[in-house]
Protein backbone atom coordinates (compact mmCIF):
# COMPACT_ATOMS: atom_id res chain seq x y z
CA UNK A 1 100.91 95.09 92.30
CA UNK A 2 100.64 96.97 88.80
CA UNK A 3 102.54 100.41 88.68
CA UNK A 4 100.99 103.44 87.20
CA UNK A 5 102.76 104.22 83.81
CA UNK A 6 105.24 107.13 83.99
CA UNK A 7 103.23 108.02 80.81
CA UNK A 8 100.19 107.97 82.81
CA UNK A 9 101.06 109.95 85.90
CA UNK A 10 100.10 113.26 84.38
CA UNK A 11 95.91 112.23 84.87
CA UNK A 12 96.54 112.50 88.70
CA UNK A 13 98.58 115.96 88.40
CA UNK A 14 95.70 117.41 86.16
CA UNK A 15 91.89 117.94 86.81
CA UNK A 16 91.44 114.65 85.48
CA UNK A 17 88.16 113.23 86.89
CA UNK A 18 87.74 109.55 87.53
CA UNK A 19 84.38 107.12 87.95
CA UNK A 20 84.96 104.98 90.48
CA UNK A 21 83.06 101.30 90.20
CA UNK A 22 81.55 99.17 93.81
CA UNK A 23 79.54 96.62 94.05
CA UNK A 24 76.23 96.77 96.52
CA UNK A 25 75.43 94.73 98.64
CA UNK A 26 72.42 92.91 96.87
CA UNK A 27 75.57 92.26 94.20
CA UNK A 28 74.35 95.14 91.84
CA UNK A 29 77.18 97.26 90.11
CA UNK A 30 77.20 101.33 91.50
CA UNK A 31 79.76 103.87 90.10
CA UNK A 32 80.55 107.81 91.10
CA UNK A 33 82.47 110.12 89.56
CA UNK A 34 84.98 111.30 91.96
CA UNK A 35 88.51 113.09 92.30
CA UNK A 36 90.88 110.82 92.69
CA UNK A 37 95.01 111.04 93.84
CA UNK A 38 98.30 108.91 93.77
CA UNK A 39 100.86 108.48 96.31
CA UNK A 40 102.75 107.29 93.99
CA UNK A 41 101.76 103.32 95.17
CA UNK A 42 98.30 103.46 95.81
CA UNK A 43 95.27 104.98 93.81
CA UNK A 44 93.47 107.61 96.72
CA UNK A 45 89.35 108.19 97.13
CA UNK A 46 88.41 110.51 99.29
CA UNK A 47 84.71 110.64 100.57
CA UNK A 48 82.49 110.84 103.78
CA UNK A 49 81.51 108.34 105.55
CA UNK A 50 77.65 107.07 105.10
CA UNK A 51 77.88 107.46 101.20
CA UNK A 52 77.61 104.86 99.27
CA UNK A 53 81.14 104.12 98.29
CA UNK A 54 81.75 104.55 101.78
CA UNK A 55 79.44 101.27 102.33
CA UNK A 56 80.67 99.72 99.68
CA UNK A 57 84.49 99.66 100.21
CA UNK A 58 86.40 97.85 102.99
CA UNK A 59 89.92 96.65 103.03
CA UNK A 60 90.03 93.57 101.10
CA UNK A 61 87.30 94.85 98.58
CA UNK A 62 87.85 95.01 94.84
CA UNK A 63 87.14 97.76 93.00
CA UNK A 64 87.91 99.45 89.92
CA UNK A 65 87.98 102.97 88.73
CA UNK A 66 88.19 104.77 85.21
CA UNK A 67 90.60 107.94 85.10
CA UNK A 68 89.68 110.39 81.89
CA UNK A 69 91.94 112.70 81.06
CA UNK A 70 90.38 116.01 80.93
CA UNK A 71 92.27 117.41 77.92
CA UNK A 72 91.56 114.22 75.89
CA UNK A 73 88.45 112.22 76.99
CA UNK A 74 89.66 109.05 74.47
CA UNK A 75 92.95 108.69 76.28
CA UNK A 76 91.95 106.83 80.05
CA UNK A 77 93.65 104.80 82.60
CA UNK A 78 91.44 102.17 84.44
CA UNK A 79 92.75 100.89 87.58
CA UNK A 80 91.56 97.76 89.39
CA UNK A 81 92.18 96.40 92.52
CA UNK A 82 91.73 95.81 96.38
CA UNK A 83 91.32 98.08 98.72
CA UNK A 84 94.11 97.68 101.76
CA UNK A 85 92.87 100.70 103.77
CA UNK A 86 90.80 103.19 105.11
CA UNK A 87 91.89 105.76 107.42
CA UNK A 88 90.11 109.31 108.60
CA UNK A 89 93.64 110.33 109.69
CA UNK A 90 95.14 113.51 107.06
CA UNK A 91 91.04 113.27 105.61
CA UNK A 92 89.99 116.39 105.95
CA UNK A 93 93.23 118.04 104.94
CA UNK A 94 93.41 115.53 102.26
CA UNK A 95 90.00 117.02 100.20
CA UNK A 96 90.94 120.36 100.94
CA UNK A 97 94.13 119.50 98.64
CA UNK A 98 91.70 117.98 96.32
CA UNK A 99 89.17 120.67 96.45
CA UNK A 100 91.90 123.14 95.16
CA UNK A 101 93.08 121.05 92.74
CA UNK A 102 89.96 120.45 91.32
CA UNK A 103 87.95 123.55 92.11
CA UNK A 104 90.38 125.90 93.10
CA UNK A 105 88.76 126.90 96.35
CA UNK A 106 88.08 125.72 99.69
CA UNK A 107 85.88 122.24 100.34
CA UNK A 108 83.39 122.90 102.74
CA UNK A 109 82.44 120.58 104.80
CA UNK A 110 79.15 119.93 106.09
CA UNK A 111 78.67 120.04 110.28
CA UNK A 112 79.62 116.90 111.42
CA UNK A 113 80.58 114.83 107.97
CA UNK A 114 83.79 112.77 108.91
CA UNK A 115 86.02 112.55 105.84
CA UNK A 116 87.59 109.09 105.16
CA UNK A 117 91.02 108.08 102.58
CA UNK A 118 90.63 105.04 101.02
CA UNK A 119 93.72 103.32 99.59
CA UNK A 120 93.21 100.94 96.37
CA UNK A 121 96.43 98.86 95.17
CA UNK A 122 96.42 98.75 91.41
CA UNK A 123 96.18 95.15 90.74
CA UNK A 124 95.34 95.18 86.90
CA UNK A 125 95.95 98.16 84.49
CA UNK A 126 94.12 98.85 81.29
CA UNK A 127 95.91 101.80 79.06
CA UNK A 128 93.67 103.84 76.72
């Protein structure tokens, strides 16, 4: 497992949007920009479930993610790794937290979505 620079840990304190890359099941490449987290071990997406990255990621899956820091878009982290979970435990709390960090108000959800965490362990680091 790769740690996240100390230099580096300021893009997940910071609006700092990331695109997150999967792969489809017909082997094609997909990516979403998304907000992203650290727990200070694992790299955090948050989404609902029936989206595509939901489909696409599963514990064991690799897949890699580009963090641009909003203040200077030629300075970027990209992270790649597995994913080792999923979990809809803390979910829902979990985007509100993004939500105001990103947006500064509340996330709405939509009736019925079920938010899900996924946890990616950063494997491979490449510092921009």
């Amino acid at each position: 497992m790769a740690s996240i620079p100390e230099a580096y840990l300021d893009l997940f304190a910071k609006r700092s949007f990331a695109h997150l890359a999967t792969v489809m099941p017909d082997g094609s490449p997909q990516v979403t920009p998304i907000w992203v987290d650290y727990d200070g071990q694992h790299v955090l997406v948050n989404t609902a479930r029936g989206r595509i990255k939901d489909r696409n990621m599963r514990p064991g899956v690799w897949v890699a993610l580009a963090i641009m820091d909003a203040d200077n878009p030629y300075r970027y982290l990209q992270v790649r790794g597995p994913v080792v979970e999923e979990s809809e435990e803390g979910a829902a709390e979990h985007i509100q937290r993004l939500a105001h960090k990103y947006t500064g108000k509340p996330f709405t959800l939509r009736p019925g979505e079920v938010r899900v965490i996924y946890k990616i362990r950063p494997e491979k680091l490449d510092l921009h």
